[in-house]
Protein backbone atom coordinates (compact mmCIF):
# COMPACT_ATOMS: atom_id res chain seq x y z
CA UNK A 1 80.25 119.54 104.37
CA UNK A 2 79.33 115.99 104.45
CA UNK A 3 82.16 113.10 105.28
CA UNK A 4 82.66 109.69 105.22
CA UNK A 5 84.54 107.90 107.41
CA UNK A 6 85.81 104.17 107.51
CA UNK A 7 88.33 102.72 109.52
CA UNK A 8 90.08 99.08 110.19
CA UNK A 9 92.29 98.36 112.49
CA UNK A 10 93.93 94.85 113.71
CA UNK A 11 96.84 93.93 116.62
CA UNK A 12 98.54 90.51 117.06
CA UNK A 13 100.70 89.47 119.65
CA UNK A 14 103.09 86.51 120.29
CA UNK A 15 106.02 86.31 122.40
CA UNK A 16 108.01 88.70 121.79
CA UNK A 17 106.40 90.28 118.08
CA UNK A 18 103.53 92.91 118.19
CA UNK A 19 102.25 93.34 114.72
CA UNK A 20 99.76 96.29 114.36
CA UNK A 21 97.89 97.09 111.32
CA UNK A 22 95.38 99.96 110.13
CA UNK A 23 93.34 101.38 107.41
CA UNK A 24 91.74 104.82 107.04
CA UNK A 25 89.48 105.88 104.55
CA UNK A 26 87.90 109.93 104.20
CA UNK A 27 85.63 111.11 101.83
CA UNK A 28 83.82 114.40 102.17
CA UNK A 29 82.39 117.05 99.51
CA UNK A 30 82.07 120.76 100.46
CA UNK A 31 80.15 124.17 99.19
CA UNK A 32 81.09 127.42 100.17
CA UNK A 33 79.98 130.83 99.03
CA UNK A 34 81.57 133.95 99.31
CA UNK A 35 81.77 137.85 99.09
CA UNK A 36 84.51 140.75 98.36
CA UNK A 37 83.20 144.02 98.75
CA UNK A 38 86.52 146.12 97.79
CA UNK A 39 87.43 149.82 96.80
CA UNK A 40 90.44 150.21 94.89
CA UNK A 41 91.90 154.14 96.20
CA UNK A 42 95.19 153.71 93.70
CA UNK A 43 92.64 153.21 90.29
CA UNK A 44 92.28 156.16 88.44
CA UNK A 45 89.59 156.81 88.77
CA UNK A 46 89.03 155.14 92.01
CA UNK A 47 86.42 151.87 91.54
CA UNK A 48 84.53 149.33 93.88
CA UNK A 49 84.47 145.97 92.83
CA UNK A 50 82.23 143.37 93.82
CA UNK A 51 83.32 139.96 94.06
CA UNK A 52 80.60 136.82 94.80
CA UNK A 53 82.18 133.23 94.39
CA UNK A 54 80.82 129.88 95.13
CA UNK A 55 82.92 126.80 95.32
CA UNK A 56 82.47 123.00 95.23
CA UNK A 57 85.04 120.34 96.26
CA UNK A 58 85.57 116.61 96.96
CA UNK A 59 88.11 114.70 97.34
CA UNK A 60 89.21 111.80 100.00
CA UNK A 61 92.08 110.19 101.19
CA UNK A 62 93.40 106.91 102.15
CA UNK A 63 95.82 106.05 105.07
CA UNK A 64 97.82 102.88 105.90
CA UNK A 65 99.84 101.79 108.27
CA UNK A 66 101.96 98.69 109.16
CA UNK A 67 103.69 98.39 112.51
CA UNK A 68 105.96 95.88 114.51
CA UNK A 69 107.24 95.63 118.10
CA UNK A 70 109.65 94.19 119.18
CA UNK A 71 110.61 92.97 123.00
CA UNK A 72 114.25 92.34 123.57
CA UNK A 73 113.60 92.36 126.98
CA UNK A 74 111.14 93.08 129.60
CA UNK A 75 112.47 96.85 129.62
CA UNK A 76 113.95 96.80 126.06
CA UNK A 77 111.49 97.65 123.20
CA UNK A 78 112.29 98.23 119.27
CA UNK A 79 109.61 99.73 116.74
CA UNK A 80 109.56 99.66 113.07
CA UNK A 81 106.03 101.01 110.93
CA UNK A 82 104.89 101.99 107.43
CA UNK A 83 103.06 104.64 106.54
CA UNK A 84 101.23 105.54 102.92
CA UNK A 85 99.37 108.55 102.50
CA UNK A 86 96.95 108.88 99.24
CA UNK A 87 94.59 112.10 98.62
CA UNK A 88 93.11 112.96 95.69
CA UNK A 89 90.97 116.43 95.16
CA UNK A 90 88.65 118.27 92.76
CA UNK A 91 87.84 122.04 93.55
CA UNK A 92 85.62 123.55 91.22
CA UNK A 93 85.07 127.22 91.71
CA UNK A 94 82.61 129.77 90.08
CA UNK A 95 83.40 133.74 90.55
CA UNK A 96 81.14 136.66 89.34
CA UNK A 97 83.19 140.08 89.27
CA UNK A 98 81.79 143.50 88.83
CA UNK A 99 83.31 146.95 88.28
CA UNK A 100 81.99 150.01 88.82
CA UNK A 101 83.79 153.44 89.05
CA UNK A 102 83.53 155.70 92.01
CA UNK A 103 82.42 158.93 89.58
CA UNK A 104 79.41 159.12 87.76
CA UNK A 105 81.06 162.04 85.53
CA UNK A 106 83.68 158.55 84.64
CA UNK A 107 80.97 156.04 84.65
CA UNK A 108 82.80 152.46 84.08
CA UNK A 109 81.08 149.20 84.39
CA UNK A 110 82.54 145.94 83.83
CA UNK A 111 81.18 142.05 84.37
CA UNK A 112 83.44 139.08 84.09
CA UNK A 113 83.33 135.40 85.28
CA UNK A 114 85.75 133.42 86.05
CA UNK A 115 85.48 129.28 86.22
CA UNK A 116 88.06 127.23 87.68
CA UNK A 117 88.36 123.42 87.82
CA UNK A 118 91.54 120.76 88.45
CA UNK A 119 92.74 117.87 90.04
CA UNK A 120 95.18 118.11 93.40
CA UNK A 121 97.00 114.72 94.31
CA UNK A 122 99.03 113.93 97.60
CA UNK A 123 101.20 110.71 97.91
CA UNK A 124 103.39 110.42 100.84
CA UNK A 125 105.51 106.95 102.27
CA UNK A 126 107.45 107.00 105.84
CA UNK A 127 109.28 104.80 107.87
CA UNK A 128 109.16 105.58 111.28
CA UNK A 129 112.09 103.82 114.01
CA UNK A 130 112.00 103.58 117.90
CA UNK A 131 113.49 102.64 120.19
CA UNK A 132 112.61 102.59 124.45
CA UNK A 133 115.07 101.53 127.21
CA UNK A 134 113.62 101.13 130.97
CA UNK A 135 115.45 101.21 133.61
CA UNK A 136 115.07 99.37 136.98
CA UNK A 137 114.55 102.71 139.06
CA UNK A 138 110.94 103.52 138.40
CA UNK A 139 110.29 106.69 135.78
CA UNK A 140 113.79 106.47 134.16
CA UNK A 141 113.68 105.63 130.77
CA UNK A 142 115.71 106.53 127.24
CA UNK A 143 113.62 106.67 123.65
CA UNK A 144 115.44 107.08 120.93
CA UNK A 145 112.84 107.58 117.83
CA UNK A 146 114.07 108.24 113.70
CA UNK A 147 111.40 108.53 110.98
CA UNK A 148 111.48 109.63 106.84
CA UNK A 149 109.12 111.00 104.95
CA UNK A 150 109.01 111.55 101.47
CA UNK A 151 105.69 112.78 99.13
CA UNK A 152 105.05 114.23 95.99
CA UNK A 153 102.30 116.66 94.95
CA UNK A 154 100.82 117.33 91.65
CA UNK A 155 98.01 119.89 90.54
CA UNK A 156 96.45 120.92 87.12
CA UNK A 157 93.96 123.71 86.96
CA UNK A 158 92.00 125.06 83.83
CA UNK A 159 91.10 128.46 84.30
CA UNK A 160 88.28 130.19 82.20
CA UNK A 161 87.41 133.95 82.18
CA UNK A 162 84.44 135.53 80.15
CA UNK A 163 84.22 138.97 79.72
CA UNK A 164 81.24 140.80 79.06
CA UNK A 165 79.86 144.29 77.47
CA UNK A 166 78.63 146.45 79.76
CA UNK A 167 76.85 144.96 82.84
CA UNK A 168 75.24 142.53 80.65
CA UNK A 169 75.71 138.48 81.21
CA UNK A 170 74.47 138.03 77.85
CA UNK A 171 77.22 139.14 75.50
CA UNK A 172 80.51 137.48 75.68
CA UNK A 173 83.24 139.52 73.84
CA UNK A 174 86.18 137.94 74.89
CA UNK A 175 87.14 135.24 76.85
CA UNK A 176 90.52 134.20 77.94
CA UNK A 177 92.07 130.30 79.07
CA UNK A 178 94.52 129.79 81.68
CA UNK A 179 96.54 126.85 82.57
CA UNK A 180 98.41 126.16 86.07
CA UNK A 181 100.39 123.26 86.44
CA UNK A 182 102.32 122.47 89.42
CA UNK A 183 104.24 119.62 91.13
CA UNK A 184 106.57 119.02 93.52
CA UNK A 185 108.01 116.37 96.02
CA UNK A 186 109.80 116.74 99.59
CA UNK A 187 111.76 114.83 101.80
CA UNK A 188 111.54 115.04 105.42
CA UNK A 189 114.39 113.16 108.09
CA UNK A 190 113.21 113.89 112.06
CA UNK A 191 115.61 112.13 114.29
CA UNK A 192 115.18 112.78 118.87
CA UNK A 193 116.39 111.42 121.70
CA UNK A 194 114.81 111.57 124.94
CA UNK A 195 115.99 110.65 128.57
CA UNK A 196 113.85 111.25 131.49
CA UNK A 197 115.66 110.53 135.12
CA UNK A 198 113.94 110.91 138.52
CA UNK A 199 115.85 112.54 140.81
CA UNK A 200 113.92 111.66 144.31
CA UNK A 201 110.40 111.24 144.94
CA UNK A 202 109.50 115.11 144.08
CA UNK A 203 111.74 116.16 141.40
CA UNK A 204 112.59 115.31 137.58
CA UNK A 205 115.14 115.83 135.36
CA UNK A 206 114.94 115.86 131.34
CA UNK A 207 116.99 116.25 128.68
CA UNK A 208 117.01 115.37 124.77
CA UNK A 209 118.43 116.13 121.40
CA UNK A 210 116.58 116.82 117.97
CA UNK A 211 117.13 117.38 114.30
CA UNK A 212 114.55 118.01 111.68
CA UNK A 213 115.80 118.08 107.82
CA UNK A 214 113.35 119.28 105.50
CA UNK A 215 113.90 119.50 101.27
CA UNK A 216 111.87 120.48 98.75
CA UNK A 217 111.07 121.17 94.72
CA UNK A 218 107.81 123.03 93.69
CA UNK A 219 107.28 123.82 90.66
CA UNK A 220 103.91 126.02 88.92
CA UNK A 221 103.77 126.67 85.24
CA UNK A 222 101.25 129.31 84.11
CA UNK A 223 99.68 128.85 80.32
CA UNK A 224 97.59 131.36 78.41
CA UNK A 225 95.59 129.84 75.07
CA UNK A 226 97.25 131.77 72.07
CA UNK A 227 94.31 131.15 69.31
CA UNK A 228 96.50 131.97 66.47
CA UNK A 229 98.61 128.82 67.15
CA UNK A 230 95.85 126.75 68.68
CA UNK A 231 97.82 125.79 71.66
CA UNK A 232 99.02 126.98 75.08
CA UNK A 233 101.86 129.12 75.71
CA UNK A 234 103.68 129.17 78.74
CA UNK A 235 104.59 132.34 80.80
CA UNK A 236 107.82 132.61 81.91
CA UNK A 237 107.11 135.56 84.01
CA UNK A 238 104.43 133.34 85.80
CA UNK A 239 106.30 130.16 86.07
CA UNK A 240 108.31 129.52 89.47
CA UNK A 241 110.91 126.79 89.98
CA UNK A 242 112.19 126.56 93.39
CA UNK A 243 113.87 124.34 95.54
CA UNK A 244 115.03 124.49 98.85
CA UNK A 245 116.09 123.37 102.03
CA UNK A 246 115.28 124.01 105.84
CA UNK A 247 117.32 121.89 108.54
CA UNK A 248 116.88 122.81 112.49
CA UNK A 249 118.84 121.42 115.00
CA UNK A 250 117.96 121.86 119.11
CA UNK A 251 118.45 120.29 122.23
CA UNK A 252 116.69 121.02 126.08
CA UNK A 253 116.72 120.61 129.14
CA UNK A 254 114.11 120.28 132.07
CA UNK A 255 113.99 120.44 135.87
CA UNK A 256 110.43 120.15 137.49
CA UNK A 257 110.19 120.19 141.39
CA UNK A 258 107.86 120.54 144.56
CA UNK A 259 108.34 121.43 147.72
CA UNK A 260 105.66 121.90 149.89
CA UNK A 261 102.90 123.71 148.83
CA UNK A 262 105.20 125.49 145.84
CA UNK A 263 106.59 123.52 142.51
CA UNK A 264 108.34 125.11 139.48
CA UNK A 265 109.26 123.90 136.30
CA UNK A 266 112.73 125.46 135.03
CA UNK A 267 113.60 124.76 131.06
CA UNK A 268 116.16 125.19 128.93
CA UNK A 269 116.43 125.30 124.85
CA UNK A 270 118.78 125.43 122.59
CA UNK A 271 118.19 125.93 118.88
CA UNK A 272 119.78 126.32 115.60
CA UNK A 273 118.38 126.63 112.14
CA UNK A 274 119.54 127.39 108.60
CA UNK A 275 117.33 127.98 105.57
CA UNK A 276 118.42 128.24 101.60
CA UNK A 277 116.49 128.49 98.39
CA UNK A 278 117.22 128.39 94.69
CA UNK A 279 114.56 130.37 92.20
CA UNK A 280 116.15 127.91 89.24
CA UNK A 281 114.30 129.78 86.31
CA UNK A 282 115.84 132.94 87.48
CA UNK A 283 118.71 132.16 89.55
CA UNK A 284 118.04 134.10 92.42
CA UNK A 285 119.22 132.55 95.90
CA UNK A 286 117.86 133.46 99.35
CA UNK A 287 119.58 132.06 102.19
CA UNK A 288 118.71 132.55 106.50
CA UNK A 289 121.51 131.32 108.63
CA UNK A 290 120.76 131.48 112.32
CA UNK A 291 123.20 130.38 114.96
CA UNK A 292 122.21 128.98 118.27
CA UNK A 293 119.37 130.85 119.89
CA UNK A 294 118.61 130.02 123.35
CA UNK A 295 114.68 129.75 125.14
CA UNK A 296 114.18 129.68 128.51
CA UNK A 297 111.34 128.90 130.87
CA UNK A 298 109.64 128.97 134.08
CA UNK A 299 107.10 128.40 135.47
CA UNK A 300 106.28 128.74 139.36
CA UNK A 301 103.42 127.65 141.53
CA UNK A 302 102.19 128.43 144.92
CA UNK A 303 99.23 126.57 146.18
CA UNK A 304 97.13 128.83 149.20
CA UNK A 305 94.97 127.88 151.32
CA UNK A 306 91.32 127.40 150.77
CA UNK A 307 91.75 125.70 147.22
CA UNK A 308 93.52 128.71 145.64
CA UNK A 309 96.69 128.63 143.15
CA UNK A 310 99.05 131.68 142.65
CA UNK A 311 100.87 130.79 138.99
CA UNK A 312 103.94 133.18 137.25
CA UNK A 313 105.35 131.93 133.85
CA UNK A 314 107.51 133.28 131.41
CA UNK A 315 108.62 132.07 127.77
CA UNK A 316 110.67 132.37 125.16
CA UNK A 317 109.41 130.97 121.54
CA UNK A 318 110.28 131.06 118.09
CA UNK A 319 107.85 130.83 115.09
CA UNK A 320 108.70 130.23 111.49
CA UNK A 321 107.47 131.03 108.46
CA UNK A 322 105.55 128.08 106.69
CA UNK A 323 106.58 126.81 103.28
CA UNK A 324 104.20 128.52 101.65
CA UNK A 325 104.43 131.56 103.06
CA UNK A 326 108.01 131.53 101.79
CA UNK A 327 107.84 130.38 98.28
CA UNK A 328 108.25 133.30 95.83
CA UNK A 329 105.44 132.38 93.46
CA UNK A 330 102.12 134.40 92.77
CA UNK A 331 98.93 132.38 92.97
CA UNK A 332 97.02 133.98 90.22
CA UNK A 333 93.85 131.47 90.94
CA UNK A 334 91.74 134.25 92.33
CA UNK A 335 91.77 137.61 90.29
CA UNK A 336 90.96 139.62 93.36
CA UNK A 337 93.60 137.91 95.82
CA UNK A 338 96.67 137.26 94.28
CA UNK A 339 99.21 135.80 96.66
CA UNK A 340 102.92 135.50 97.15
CA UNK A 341 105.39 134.10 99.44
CA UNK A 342 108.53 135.74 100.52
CA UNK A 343 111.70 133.71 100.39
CA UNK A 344 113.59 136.30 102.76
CA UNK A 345 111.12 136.12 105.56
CA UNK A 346 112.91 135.45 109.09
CA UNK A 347 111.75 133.53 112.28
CA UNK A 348 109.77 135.49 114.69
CA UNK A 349 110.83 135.69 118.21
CA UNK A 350 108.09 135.33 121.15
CA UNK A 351 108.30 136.65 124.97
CA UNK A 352 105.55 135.89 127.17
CA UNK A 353 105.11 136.43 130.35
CA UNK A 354 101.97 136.01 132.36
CA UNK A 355 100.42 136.08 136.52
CA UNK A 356 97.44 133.96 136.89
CA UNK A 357 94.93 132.50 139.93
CA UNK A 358 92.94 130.14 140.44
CA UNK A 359 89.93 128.97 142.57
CA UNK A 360 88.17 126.11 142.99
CA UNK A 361 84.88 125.99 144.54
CA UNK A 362 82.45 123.50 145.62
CA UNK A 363 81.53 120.67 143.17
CA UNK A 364 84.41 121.30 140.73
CA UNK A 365 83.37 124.72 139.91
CA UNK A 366 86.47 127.18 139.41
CA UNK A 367 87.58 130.63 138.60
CA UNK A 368 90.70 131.34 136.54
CA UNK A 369 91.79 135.11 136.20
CA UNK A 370 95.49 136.04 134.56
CA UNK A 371 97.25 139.25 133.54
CA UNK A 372 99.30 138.71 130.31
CA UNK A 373 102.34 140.56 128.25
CA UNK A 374 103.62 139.70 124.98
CA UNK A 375 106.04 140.82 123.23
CA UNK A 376 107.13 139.56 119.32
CA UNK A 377 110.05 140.91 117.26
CA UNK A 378 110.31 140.36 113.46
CA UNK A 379 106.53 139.84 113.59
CA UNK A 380 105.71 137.77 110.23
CA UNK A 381 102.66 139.77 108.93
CA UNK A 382 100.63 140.03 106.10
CA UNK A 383 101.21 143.30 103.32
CA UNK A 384 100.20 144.32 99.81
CA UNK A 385 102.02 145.39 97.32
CA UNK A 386 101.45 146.46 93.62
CA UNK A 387 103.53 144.54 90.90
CA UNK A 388 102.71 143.91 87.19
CA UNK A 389 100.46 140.94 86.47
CA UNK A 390 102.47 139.14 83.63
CA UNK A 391 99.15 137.45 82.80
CA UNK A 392 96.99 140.25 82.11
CA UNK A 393 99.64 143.77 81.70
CA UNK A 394 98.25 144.91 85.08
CA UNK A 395 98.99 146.72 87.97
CA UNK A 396 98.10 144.05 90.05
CA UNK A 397 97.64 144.44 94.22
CA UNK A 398 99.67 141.33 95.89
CA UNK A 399 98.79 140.00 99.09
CA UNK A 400 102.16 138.57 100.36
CA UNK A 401 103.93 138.61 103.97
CA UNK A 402 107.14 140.72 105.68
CA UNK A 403 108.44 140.55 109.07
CA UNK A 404 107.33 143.62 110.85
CA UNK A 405 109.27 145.33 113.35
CA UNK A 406 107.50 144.31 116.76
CA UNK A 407 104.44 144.18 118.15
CA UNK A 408 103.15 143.64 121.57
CA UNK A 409 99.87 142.72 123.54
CA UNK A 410 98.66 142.68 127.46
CA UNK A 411 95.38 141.93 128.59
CA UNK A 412 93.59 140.62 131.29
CA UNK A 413 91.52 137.30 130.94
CA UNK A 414 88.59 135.79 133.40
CA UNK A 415 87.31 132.40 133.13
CA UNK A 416 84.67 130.49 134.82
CA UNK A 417 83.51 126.70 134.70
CA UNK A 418 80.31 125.85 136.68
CA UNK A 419 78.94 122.37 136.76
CA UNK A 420 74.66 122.78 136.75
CA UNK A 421 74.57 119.12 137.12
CA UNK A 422 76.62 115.80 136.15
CA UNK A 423 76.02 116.00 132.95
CA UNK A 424 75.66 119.91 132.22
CA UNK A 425 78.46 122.41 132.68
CA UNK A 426 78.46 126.20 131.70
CA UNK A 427 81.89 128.04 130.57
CA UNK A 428 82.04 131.46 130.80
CA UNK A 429 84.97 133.65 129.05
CA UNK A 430 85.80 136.96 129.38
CA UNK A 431 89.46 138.47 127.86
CA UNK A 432 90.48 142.27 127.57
């Protein structure tokens, strides 16, 4: 990959106004080359295809931002900023795909290549609002901090696939065009409050409020190039409207404390989410509703003597699906790795819990060793599927995702940092 990088940035103050300013500026091009080595075991008869690609992409980006502060007071601060977000891309990608069947007795060989080139654009524009409130006992403070976002995206690819006789490059005798299309915009609202109050000299309290509202529209429209009529026609099987929107709502609390040589850190979340989707071409709805779901922590430390640390933690986490993983449409860019997002997916839930020690040695050398358990439920994980391929009649494998049951790891985990001299350290990592 090679990048370039520029960068501006500029800060006036007087009185009471801050003004803040900068400009980013990215551009990089990329190469990468590839290889599938696959057997199909549902063909009949079985086959192994053999898949080399090579791709070529640039693209940059520019990012700006305009900022102002504001000081009401010595302990009073309000913040208002811009943000615009450009990025333009153009992927270009070359794959060769053979076919060969497993039985010599049902000898098939088959060599196609498939071209793809397009355009990807990005435009986003925020707002972000803040506010901080000191107070005159020292570490108590209150932030109160809002921000929009709102982007669209839009993408055109031109897909080209030659066919050829036999395993010859030589002799075209068919070759089929393809046309993706897809846009979209979204609209993002984040608003949190923080409050952070000092209880004594040793011990902290914190506590805050959050909402995140998410909405989107994506839309892909597949074309194949009907000769007869001279023009493209579009797919409806292949074409995906969806919209949909994602709103989570939490709120937490923290108390952190030493005494002596032991401290602990004791936390409290509370969450709420709800999820719904519209497929408008077909009308099909998916909709996750999940009341409040609590998350508690701890963590406890014990310090020993001669440098050593005894630490025990435990959490609870949740992970959701991405957008992408969720949107029902099938990405038929790469013949040999169709995708597909599933709209019904559900959060994962995380339990860790994990014993750890640590020892430091002369000169800043240490030795961290830790026992872990995890534990996940409704595991989001990758699965294929066979469906019909409304592009080509086929019965297609689809690489798409469904929350799995549970799953669970434990290991055991060493690490080592050793300083050979001020400027040369060694890391050493070992994890079972």
């Amino acid at each position: 990959m090679i990048a370039l990088v520029l960068y501006w940035d500029f800060n006036l103050r007087q009185n009471k106004i801050n003004i803040t300013a900068g400009l980013n500026y990215n551009q990089n091009k990329s190469r990468t080359t590839g290889t599938t080595d696959r057997i199909n075991l549902l063909d009949v008869p079985q086959t192994s295809v053999l898949q080399n690609n090579y791709n070529r992409t640039k693209g940059s980006f520019l990012f700006g931002k305009l900022g102002l502060d504001y000081f009401i007071t010595n302990r009073t601060t309000l913040s208002i900023s811009a943000i615009k977000f450009h990025g333009e891309f153009n992927p270009t990608d070359y794959i060769d795909i053979s076919t060969d069947s497993l039985y010599n007795n049902a000898k098939i060989t088959s060599l196609s290549q498939r071209n793809t080139t397009g355009t990807r654009q990005f435009d986003r524009l925020g707002t972000v609002l803040g506010f901080k409130q000191l107070f005159p006992k020292e570490g108590q403070e209150l932030t109160i901090d809002a921000n929009y976002f709102s982007g669209e995206m839009k993408s055109n690819s031109l897909i080209t696939s030659n066919y050829f006789a036999g395993n010859s490059s030589s002799n075209i005798i068919n070759t089929e065009l393809q046309n993706t299309i897809g846009s979209g915009t979204d609209k993002n609202f984040l608003i949190q409050s923080d409050f952070v109050l000092p209880v004594s000299k040793l011990t902290k309290f914190e506590t805050g409020v959050r909402a995140a509202l998410r909405s989107r529209i994506n839309r892909n429209d597949n074309y194949l190039y009907d000769a007869s009529s001279n023009a493209y026609v579009i797919i409806p099987s292949a074409t995906s409207d969806y919209t949909n929107t994602d709103n989570v709502y939490a709120a937490y609390a923290t108390l952190s404390s030493t005494i002596k040589d032991f401290g602990y850190k004791l936390g409290l979340r509370a969450e709420s989410s709800d999820y719904k989707g519209t497929l408008n071409n077909t009308g099909e709805q998916f909709k996750n509703n999940y009341p409040v779901s609590l998350f508690p922590s701890v963590f406890l430390t014990q310090k020993l003597k001669n440098k050593q640390e005894v630490q025990l933690s435990y959490s609870r986490r949740i992970n959701r699906p991405n957008f992408f993983q969720q949107i029902p449409f099938i990405d038929y860019s790469d013949k040999l790795n169709i995708t597909k997002g599933n709209a019904n997916l559900v959060p994962e839930f995380t339990q860790s819990l994990e014993l750890s020690y640590l020892k430091s040695f002369k000169g800043n050398n240490t030795l961290l060793g830790s026992v872990y358990y995890k534990y996940t439920n409704n595991l989001i994980t990758r699965f294929l599927t066979q469906e019909i391929n409304p592009i080509t009649g086929n019965n297609d494998l689809i690489n798409t995702y469904i929350n799995a049951n549970s799953s669970y790891s434990t290991g055991a985990e060493v690490t080592s940092q050793n300083f050979l001299t001020k400027w040369w350290d060694i890391s050493t990592n070992l994890n079972l």
